[in-house]
Protein backbone atom coordinates (compact mmCIF):
# COMPACT_ATOMS: atom_id res chain seq x y z
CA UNK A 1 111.85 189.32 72.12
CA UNK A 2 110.52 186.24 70.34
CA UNK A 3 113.10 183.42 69.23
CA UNK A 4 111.17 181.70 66.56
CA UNK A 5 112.19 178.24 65.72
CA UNK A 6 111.45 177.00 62.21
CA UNK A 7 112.23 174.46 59.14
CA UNK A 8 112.01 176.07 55.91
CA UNK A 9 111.38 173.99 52.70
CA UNK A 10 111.41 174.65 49.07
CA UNK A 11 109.63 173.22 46.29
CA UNK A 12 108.75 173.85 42.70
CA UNK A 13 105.75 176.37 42.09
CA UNK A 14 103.88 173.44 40.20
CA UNK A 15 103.92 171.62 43.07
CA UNK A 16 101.78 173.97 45.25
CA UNK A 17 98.40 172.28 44.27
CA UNK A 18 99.39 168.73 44.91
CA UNK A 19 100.90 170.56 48.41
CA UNK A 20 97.85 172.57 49.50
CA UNK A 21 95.36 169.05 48.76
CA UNK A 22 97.75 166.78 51.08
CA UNK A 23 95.55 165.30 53.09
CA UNK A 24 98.11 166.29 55.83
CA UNK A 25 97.96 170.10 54.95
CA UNK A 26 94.68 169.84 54.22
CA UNK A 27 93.90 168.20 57.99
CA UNK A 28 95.34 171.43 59.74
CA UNK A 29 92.49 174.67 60.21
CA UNK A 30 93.00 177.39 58.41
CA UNK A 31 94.39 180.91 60.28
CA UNK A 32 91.91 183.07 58.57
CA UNK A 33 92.45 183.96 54.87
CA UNK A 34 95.75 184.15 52.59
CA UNK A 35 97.00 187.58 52.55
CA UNK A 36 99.52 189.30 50.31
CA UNK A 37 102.34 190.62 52.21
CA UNK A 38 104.46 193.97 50.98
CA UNK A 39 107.74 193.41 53.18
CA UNK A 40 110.82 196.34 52.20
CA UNK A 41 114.21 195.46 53.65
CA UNK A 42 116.59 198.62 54.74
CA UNK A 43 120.34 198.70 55.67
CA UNK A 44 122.68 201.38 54.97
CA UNK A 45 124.23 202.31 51.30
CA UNK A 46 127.32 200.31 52.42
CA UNK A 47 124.97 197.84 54.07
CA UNK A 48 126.39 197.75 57.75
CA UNK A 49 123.76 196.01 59.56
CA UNK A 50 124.21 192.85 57.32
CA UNK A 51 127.78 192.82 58.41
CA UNK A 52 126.76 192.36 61.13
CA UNK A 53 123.94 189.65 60.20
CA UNK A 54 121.08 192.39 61.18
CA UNK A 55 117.99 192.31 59.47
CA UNK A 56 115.80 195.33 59.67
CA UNK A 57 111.74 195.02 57.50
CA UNK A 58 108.89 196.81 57.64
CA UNK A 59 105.33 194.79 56.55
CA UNK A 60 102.39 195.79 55.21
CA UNK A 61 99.74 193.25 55.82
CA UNK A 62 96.06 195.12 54.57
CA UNK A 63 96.08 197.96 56.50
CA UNK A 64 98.24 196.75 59.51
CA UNK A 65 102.03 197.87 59.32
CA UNK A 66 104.68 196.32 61.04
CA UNK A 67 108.81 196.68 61.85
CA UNK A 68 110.63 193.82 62.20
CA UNK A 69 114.41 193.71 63.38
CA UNK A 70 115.91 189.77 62.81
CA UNK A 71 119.38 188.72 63.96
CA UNK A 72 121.48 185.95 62.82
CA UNK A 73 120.00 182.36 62.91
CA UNK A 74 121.74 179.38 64.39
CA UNK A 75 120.85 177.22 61.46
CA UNK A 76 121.16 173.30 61.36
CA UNK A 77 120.44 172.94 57.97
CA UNK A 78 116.68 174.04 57.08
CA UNK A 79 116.07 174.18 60.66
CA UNK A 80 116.44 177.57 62.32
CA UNK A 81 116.19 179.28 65.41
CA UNK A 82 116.81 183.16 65.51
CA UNK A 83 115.79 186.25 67.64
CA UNK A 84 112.65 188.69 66.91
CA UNK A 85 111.83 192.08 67.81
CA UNK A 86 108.35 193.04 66.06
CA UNK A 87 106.04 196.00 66.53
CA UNK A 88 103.44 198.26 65.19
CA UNK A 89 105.33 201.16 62.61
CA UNK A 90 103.74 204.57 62.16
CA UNK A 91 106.77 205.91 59.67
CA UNK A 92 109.56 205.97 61.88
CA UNK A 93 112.31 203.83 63.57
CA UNK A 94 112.02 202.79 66.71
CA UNK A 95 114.45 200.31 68.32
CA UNK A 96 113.61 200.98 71.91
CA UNK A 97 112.30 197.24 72.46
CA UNK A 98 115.33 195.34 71.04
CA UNK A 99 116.30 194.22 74.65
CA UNK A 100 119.71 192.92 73.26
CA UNK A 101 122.33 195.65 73.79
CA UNK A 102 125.39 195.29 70.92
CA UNK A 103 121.88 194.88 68.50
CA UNK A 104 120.58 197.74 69.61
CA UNK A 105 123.57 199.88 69.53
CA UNK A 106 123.96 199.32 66.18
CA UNK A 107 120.67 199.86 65.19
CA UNK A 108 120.45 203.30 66.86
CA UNK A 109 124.07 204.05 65.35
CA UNK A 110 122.67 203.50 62.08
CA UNK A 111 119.04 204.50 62.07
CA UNK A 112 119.48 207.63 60.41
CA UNK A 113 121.44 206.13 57.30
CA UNK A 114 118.66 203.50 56.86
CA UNK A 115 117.22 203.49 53.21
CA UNK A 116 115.29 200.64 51.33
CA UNK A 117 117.88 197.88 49.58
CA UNK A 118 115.59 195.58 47.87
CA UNK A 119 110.91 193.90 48.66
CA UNK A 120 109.73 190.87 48.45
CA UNK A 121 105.90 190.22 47.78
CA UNK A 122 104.12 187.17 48.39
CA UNK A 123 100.83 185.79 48.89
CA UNK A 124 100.81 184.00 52.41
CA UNK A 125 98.58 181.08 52.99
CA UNK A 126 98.32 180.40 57.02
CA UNK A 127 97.06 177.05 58.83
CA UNK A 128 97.84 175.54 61.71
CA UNK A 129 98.48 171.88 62.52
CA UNK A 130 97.80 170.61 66.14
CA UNK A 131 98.72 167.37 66.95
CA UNK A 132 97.77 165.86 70.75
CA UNK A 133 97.77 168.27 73.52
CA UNK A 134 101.44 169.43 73.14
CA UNK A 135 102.25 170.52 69.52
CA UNK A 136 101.21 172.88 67.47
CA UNK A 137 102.90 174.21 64.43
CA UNK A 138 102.03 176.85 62.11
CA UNK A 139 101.74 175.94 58.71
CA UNK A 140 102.56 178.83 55.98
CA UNK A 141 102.73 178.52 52.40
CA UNK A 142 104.70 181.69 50.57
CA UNK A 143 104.63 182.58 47.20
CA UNK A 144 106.10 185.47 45.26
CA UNK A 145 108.97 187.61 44.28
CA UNK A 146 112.01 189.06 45.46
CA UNK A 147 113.03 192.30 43.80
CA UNK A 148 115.51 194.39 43.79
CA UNK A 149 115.62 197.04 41.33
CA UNK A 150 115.27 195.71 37.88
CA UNK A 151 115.67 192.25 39.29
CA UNK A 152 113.65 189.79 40.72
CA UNK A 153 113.49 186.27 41.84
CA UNK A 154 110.64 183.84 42.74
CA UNK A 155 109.97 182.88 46.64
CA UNK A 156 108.23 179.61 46.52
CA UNK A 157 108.66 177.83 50.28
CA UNK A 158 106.60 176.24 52.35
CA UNK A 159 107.73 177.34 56.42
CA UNK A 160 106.88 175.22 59.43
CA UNK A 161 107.18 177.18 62.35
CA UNK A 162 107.01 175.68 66.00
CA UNK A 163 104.68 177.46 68.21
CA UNK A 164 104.65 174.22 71.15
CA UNK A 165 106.13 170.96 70.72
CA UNK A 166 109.82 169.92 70.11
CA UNK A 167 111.70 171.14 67.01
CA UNK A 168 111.68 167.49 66.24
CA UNK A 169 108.00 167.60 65.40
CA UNK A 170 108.38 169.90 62.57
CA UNK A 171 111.25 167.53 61.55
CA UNK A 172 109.04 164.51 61.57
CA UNK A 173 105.76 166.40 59.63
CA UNK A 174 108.42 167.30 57.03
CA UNK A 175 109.61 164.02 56.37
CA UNK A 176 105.66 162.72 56.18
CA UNK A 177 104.92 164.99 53.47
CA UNK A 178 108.42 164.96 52.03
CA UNK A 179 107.08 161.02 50.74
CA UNK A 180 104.91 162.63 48.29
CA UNK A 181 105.71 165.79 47.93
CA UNK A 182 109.29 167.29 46.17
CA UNK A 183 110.74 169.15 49.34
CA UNK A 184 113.85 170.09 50.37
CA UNK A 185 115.22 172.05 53.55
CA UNK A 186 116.30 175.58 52.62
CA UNK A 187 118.05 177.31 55.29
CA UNK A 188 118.64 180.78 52.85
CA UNK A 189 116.50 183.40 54.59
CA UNK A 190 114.62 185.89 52.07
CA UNK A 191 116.38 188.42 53.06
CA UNK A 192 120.04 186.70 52.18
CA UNK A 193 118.14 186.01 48.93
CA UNK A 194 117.09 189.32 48.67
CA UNK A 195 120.76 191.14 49.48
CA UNK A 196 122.49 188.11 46.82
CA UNK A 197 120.35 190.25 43.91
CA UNK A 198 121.00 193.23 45.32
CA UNK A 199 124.54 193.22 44.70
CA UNK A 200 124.57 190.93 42.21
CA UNK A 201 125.90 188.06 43.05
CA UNK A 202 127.18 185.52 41.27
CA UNK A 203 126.19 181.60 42.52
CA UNK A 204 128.98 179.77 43.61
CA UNK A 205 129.54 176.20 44.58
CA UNK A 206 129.22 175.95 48.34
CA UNK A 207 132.66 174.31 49.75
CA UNK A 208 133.02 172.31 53.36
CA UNK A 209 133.37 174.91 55.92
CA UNK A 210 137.09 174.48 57.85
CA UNK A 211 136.55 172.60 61.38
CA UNK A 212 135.92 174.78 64.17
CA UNK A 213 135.83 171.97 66.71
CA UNK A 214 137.08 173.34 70.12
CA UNK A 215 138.87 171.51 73.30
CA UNK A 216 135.27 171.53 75.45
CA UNK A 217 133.58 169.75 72.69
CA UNK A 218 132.76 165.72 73.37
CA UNK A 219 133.31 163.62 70.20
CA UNK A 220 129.87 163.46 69.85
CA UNK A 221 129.16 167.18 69.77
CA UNK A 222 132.30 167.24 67.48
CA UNK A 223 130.85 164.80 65.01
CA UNK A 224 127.53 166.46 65.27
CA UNK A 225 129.12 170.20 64.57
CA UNK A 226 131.52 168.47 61.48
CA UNK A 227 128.45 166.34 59.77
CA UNK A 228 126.18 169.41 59.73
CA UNK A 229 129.20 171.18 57.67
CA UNK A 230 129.18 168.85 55.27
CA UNK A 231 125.51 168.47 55.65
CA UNK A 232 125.05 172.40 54.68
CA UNK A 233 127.71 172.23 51.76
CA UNK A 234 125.45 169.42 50.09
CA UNK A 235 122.07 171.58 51.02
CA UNK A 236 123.58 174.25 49.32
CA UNK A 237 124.63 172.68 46.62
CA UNK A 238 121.56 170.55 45.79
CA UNK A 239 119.40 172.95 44.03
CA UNK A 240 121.76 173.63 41.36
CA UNK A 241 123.08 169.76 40.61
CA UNK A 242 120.80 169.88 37.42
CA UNK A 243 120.70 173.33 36.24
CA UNK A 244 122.76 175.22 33.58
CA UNK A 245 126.67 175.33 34.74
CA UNK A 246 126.48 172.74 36.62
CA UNK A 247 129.86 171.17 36.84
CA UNK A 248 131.26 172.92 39.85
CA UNK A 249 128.27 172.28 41.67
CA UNK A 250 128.60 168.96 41.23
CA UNK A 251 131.90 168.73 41.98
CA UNK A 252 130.91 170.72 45.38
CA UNK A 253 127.94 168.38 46.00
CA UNK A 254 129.87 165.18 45.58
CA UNK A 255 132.94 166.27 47.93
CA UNK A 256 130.64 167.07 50.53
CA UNK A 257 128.83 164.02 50.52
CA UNK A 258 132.68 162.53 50.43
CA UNK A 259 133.41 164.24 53.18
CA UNK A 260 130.43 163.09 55.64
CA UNK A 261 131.13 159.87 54.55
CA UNK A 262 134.73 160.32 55.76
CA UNK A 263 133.38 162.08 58.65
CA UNK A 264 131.55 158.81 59.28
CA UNK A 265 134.32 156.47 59.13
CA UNK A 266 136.59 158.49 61.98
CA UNK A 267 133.97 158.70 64.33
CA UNK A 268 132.72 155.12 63.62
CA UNK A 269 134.36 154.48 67.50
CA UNK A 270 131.73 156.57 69.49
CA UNK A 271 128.80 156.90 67.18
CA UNK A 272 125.67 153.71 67.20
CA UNK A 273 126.83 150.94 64.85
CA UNK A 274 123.40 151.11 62.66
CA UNK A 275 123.45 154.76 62.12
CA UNK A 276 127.33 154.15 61.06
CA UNK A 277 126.22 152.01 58.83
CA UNK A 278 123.65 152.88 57.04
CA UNK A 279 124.78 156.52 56.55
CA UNK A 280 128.00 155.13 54.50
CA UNK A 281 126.20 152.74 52.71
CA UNK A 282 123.89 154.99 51.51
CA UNK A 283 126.87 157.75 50.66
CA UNK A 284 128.53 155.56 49.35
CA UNK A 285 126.14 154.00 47.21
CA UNK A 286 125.23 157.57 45.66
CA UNK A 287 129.05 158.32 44.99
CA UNK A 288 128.75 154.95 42.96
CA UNK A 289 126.84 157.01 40.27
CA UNK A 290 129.03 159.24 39.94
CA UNK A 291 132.43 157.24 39.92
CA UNK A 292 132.65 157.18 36.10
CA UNK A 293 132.44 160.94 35.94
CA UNK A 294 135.40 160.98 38.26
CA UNK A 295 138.09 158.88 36.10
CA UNK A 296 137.15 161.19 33.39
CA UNK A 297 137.55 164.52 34.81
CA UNK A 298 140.75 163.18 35.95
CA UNK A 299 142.11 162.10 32.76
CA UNK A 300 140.96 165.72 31.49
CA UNK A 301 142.58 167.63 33.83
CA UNK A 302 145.36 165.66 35.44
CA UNK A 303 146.56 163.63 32.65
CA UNK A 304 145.79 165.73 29.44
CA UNK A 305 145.27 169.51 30.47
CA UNK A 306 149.80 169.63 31.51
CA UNK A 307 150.34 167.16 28.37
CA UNK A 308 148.41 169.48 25.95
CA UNK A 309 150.51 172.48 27.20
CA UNK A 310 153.73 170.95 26.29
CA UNK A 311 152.73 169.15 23.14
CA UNK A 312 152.71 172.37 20.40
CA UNK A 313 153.53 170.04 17.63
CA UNK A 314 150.81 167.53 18.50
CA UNK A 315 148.20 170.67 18.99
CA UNK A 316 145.65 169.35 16.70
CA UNK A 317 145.74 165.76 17.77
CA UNK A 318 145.36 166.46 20.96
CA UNK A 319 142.34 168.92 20.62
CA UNK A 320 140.64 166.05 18.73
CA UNK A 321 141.58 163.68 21.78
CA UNK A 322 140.62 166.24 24.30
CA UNK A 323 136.98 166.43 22.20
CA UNK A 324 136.51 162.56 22.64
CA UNK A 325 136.80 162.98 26.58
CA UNK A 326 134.79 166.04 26.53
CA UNK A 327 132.18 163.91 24.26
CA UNK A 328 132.52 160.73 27.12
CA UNK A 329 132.18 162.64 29.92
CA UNK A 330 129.31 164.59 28.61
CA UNK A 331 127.27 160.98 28.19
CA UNK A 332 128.91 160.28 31.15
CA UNK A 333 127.41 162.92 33.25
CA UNK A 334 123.94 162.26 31.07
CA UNK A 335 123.91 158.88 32.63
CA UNK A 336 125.16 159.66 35.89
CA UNK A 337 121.86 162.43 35.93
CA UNK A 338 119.30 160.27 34.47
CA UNK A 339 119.36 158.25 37.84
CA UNK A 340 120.16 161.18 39.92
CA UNK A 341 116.27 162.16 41.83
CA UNK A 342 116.47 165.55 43.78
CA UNK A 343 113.32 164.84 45.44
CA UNK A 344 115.27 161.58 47.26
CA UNK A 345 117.78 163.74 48.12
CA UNK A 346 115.68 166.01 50.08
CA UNK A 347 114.27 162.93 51.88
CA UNK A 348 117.69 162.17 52.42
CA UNK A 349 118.80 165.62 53.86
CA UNK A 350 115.69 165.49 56.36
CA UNK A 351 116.12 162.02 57.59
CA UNK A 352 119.89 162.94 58.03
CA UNK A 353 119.24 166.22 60.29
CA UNK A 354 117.05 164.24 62.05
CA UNK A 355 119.16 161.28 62.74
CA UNK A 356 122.21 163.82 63.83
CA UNK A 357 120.07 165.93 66.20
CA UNK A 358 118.88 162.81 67.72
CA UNK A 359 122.61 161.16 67.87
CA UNK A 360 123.07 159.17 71.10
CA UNK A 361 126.30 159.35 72.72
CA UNK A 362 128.32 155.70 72.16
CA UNK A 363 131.38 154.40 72.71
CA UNK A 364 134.32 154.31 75.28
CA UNK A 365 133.67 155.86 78.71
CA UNK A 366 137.24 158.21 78.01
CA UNK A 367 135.63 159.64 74.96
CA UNK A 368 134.52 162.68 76.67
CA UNK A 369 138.21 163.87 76.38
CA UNK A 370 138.10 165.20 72.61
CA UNK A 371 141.58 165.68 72.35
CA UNK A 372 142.59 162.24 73.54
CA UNK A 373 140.13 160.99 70.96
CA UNK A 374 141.72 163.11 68.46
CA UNK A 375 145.11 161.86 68.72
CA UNK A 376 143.99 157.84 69.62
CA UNK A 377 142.24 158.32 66.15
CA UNK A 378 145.13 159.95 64.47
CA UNK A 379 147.19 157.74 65.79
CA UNK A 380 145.33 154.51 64.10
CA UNK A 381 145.29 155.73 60.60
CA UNK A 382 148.65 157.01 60.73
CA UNK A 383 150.04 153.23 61.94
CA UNK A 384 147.10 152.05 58.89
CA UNK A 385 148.91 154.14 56.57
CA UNK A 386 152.73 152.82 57.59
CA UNK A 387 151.18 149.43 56.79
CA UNK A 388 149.82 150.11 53.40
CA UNK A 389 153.40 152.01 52.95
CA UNK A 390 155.03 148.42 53.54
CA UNK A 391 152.46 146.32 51.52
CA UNK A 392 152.94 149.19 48.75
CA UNK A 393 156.69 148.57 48.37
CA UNK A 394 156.11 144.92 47.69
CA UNK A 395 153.07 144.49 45.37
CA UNK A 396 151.93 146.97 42.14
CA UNK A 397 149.25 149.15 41.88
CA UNK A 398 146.72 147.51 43.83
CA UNK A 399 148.56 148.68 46.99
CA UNK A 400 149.22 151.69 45.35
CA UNK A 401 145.90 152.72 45.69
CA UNK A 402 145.00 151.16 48.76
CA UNK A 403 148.10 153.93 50.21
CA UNK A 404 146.83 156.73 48.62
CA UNK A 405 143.40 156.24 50.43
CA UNK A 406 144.83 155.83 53.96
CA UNK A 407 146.93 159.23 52.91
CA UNK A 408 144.04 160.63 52.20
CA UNK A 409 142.41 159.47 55.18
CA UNK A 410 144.83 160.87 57.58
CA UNK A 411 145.21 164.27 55.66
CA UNK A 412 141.00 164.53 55.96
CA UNK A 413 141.32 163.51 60.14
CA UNK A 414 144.06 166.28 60.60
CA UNK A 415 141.60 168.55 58.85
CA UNK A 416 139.21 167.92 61.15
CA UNK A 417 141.08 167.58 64.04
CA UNK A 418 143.94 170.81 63.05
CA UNK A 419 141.69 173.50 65.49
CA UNK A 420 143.35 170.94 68.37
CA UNK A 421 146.72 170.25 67.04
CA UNK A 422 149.96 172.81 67.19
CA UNK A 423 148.97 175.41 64.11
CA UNK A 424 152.54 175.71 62.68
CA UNK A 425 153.33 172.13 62.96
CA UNK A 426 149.87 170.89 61.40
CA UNK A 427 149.95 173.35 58.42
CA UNK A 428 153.77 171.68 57.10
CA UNK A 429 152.12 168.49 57.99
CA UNK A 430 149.46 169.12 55.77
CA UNK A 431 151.18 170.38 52.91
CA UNK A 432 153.35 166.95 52.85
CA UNK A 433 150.23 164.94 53.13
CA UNK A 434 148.74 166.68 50.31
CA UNK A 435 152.14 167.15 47.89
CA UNK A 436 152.22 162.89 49.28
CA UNK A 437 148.28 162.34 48.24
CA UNK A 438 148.78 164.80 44.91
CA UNK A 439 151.60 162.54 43.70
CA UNK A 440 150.73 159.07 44.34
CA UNK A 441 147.05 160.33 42.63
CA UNK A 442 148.66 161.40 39.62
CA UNK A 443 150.39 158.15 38.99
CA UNK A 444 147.11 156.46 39.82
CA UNK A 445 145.52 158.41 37.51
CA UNK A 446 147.80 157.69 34.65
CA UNK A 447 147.65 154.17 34.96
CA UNK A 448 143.78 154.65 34.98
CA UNK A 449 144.23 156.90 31.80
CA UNK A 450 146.43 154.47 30.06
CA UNK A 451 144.03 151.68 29.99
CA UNK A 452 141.08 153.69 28.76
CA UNK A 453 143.37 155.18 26.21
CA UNK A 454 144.28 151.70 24.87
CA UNK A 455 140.41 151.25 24.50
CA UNK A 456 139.38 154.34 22.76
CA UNK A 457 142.78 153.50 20.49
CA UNK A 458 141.47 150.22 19.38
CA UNK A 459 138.12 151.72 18.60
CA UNK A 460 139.80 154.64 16.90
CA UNK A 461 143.33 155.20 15.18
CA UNK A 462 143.07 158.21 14.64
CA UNK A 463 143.62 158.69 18.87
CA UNK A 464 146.65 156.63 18.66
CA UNK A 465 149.08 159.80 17.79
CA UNK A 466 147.94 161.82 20.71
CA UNK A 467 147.44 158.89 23.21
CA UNK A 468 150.59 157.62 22.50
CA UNK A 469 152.27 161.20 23.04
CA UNK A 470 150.26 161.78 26.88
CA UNK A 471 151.29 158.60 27.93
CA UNK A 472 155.42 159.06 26.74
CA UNK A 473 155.49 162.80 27.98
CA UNK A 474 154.09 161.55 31.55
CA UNK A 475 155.77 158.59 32.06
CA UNK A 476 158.63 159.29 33.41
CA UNK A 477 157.82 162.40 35.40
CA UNK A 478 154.86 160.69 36.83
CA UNK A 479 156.91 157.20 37.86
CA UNK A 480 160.07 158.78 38.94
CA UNK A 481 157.68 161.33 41.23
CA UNK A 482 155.10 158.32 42.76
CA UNK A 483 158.85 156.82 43.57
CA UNK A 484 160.34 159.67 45.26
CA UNK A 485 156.73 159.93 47.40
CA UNK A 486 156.72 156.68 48.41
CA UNK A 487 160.44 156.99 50.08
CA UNK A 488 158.91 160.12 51.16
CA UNK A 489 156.77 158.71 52.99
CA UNK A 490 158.41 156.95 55.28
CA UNK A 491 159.68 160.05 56.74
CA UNK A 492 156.35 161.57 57.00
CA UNK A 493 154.76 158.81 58.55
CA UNK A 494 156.90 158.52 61.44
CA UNK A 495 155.24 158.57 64.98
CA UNK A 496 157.76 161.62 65.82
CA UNK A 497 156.83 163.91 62.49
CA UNK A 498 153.23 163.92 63.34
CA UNK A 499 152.01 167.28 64.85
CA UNK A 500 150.09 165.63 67.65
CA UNK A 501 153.32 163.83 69.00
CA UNK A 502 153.74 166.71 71.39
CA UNK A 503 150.51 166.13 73.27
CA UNK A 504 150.38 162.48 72.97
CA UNK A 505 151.70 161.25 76.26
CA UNK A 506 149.38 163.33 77.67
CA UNK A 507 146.44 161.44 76.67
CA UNK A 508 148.05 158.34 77.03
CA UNK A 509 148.06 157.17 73.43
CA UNK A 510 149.95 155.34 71.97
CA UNK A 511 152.80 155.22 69.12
């Protein structure tokens, strides 16, 4: 068995010239010529060995056929490790050297079932870069089609694959050619590209995976496994930020660059004060760009979608103010794209995995104790949020806002940290948090909408009728609810209501 590690990168196809005349591609030798490679891809009609992340391919390189059986890949964004079992094929199966047993079972359980599912052709171009006496990595350039039936889709990926060295080094050559060239890590395999247009499948925004941090973790290792979430939810997303469509995968893309960010901020204790840092600077400077797009898909669906439902008689007043947002947050989203640069962001992803794989451990000496950590941390923004509860019972809006954030901080932490906590007890916990956030944002939001109304009204009268109806038909609903949440609160925020009370004199923290 082989276990190939390797970083996979796309780019555009009309970037291959200006990639195979880098002076850094063209420095590395050349592993004889480029070759077109036939690959077929069989499962079963019900596709069983995919459920169970099983690849099976035969190749036909010249005259030279080959099978190939893949298993799943531990990915960490484009960079992926996964076991290989390839040999010579004369027409037949033959999974006698797959030395893993559960891989081989099913294999052998299915062999007779196994038909072809989709090919992929592309032309290979093979080099090889050595650099010093311990790292070589091969350098291949792909380019083709996948197909499956009357469907097909265009491979163009440049793969780095480490044959001695560190994985590092493949990192670090990425991010060298990554200054001039428009890459970005890729961690979908051809053959999950090949099985998507197979059956069809529609592209979907790529959500924040649920944390699966467990008790053994450190913090480190359970920052490390909760940033690469996020980290894969904005890969995902990245490539489809400026197509057709594109509103829920920008929506995806921005929440999981949120949620690093976040992910930042409560592990800010045992993670090196520049990488801190700069990472939430530079989130938070690209959710700048975006900001304006926020208040207005707010107002569209928070303030004016329930209004419009319940305000028959003002139908066609409010279609012509629900145009005007639509018109705003079209320019809006114009704007916000005209300074948005995909190639950056691909920059950004590499220097990220390369700064989390090489993440020192900092901090407190007890940090090695996850759980303590989890409920120290808890603790804090729970007490942060009591104090923005007292400040918000005073003063207006202001502090208002500043509660809804540390709500929404703590309801983000028990996310992260719910895989430690009670399950019963977190899940009511985190339906009051949420119902808590969900009602302070709405009267947020229609004090935000209200303002920009009053603008648009001045500009235009004929707004007026509708603007004056959302704001009436909300106000009280909206006030009388923020109110309720706010007394609420208190309740909720309570050192004995919190799910981790029942393991916190265990760890010593405190209330």
């Amino acid at each position: 068995m082989a276990n190939e590690i390797e970083l996979k990168l796309a780019l555009p196809p009309d970037a291959l010239p200006a990639l195979r005349s880098h002076p850094l591609i063209a420095a590395c030798t050349p592993q004889g010529r480029p070759v077109t490679l036939d690959n077929t891809y069989y499962d079963t009609v019900d596709l069983a060995l995919r459920r169970h992340r099983i690849a099976v391919r035969t190749r036909k390189a010249g005259r030279r056929m080959l099978q190939t059986v893949k298993a799943a890949a531990v990915s960490t964004g484009g960079l992926s490790s996964r076991p290989e079992w390839e040999q010579p094929f004369s027409g037949g199966f033959d999974f006698s050297a797959v030395d893993d047993p559960a891989i081989r079972e099913q294999l052998e359980r299915h062999a007779a079932a196994l038909v072809p599912v989709f090919t992929t052709r592309f032309r290979r171009e093979t080099r090889l870069r050595a650099q010093g006496a311990d790292t070589r990595v091969l350098v291949m350039i792909d380019h083709g089609t996948v197909v499956a039936g009357e469907h097909e889709s265009p491979i163009c990926e440049l793969e780095l694959e480490l044959v001695e060295g560190h994985p590092l080094d493949l990192i670090d050559f990425a991010l060298r050619l990554a200054e001039d060239l428009p890459l970005r890590p890729d961690d979908v395999s051809k053959a999950e590209r090949g099985f998507a247009l197979h059956l069809g499948t529609t592209l979907r925004p790529l959500h924040v995976e649920p944390s699966a941090l467990r008790p053994d973790m450190t913090p480190a290792d359970a920052f490390r496994s909760l940033a690469f979430a996020a980290f894969r939810a904005w890969q995902g997303n990245l490539p489809h930020v400026t197509g057709k469509d594109a509103d829920g995968f920008i929506r995806a893309f921005r929440a999981a660059q949120r949620r690093l960010r976040a992910r930042i901020g409560l592990f800010a204790p045992v993670l090196p004060e520049d990488f801190a840092a700069r990472w939430r600077k530079a989130l938070r400077d690209g959710a700048a760009r975006f900001a304006g797009l926020n208040a207005l898909e707010a107002l569209r669906e928070t303030v004016l979608a329930p209004a419009r439902k319940a305000g028959a008689e003002h139908a066609a007043a409010l279609e012509r103010l629900l145009d005007h947002v639509d018109a705003e947050r079209a320019r809006t989203r114009a704007q916000a794209m005209a300074s948005f640069d995909p190639d950056a962001q691909g920059r950004m992803l590499l220097a990220l995995m390369r700064d989390l794989l090489t993440l020192p451990a900092a901090g407190r000496a007890h940090a090695a104790d996850l759980s303590g950590f989890a409920v120290e941390r808890l603790e804090a923004l729970r007490r942060d949020a009591r104090r923005r509860l007292r400040r918000a019972r005073e003063s207006g809006p202001t502090s208002l806002r500043a509660l809804r954030r540390a709500i929404r901080r703590l309801r983000l932490a028990t996310e992260d940290f719910a895989t430690l906590l009670p399950k019963k007890a977190v899940a009511r916990y985190l339906k009051a948090l949420s119902g808590l956030e969900r009602a302070l944002g709405d009267a947020l939001d229609l004090e935000a909408a209200r303002a920009r109304l009053a603008g648009w009204c001045e500009r235009d009268a004929m707004l007026r009728e509708p603007a004056a109806f959302v704001s009436g038909w909300h106000a009280r609903r909206v006030t009388r609810r923020a109110r309720r949440a706010v007394r609420e609160a208190d309740a909720l925020l309570r050192g004995k209501a919190a799910p981790w009370s029942t393991i916190r004199s265990a760890h010593g923290a405190a209330a």
